[in-house]
Protein backbone atom coordinates (compact mmCIF):
# COMPACT_ATOMS: atom_id res chain seq x y z
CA UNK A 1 74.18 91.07 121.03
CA UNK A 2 73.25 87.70 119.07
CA UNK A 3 75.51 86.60 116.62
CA UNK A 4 72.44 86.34 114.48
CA UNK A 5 72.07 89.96 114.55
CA UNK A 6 75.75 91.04 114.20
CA UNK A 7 76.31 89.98 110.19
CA UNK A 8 78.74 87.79 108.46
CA UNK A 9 82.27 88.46 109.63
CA UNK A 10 84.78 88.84 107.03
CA UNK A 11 87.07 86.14 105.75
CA UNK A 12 89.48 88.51 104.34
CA UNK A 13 90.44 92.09 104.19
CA UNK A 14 91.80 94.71 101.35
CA UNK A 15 94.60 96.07 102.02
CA UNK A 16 93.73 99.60 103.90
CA UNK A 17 91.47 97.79 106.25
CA UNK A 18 94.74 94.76 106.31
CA UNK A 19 96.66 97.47 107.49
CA UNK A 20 94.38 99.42 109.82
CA UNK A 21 93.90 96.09 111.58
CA UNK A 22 97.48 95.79 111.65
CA UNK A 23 98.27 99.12 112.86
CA UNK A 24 100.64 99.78 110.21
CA UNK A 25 100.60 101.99 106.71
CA UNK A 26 99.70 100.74 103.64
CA UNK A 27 102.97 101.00 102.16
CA UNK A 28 104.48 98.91 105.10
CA UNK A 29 101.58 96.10 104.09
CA UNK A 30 103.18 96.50 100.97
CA UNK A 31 106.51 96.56 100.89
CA UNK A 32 105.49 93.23 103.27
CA UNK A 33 103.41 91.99 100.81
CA UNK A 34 105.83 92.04 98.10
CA UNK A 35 108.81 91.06 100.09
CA UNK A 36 106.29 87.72 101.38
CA UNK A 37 106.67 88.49 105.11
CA UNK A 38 102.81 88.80 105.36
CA UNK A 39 100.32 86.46 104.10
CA UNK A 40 98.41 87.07 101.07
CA UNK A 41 96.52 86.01 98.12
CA UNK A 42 96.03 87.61 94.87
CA UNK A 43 92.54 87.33 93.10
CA UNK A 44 92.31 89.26 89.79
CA UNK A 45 93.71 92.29 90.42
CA UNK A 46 92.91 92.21 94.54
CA UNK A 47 95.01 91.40 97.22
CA UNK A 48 93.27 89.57 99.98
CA UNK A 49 94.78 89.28 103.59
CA UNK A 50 92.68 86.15 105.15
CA UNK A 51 92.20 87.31 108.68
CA UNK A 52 92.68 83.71 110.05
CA UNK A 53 96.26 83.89 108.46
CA UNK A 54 97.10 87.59 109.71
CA UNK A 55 96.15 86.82 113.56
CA UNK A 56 98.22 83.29 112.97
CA UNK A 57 101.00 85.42 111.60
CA UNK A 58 100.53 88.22 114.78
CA UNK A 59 100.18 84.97 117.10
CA UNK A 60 103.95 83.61 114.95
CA UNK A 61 105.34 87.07 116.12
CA UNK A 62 104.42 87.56 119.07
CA UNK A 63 106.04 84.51 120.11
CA UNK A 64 109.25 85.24 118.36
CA UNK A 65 109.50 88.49 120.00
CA UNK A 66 108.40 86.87 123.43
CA UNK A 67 111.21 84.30 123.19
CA UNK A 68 113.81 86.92 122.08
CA UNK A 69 113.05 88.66 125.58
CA UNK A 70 113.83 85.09 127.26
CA UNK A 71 116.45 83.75 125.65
C-alpha cells in the first residue's frame, strides 16, 4: 500500500484510543495521567497523548525493565 493512499497518521490520541494502544484501561491512563507518569497535554478540555512521546515513554520502560533483569 502507498503511503499516499493510507491517510494522515495521527499525531496524538484521546484517551480510550491512548489506552487501547497501550493495552491498559482508561482509568490506569488516568490515574497515570494525573499522577504525571505518562505524557500528556491538555488542550481545552482534551487530553492529548502525542504518540511520538508514548512509544518514547514505552521505549524509556522497556529499557528500565530490561536493565532490572541484568543488573
Amino acid at each position: 500500500v502507498s503511503p499516499m493512499t493510507q491517510g494522515p497518521t495521527a499525531l496524538s490520541l484521546r484517551p480510550r484510543e491512548a489506552a487501547k494502544m497501550l493495552g491498559i484501561s482508561e482509568r490506569t491512563l488516568y490515574s497515570w495521567t494525573r499522577d504525571r507518569i505518562i505524557p500528556s497535554a491538555k488542550i481545552g478540555r482534551t487530553v492529548l497523548y502525542s504518540v511520538d512521546h508514548l512509544r518514547a515513554w514505552l521505549d524509556q520502560q522497556a529499557g528500565a525493565s530490561a536493565a532490572e533483569r541484568v543488573g
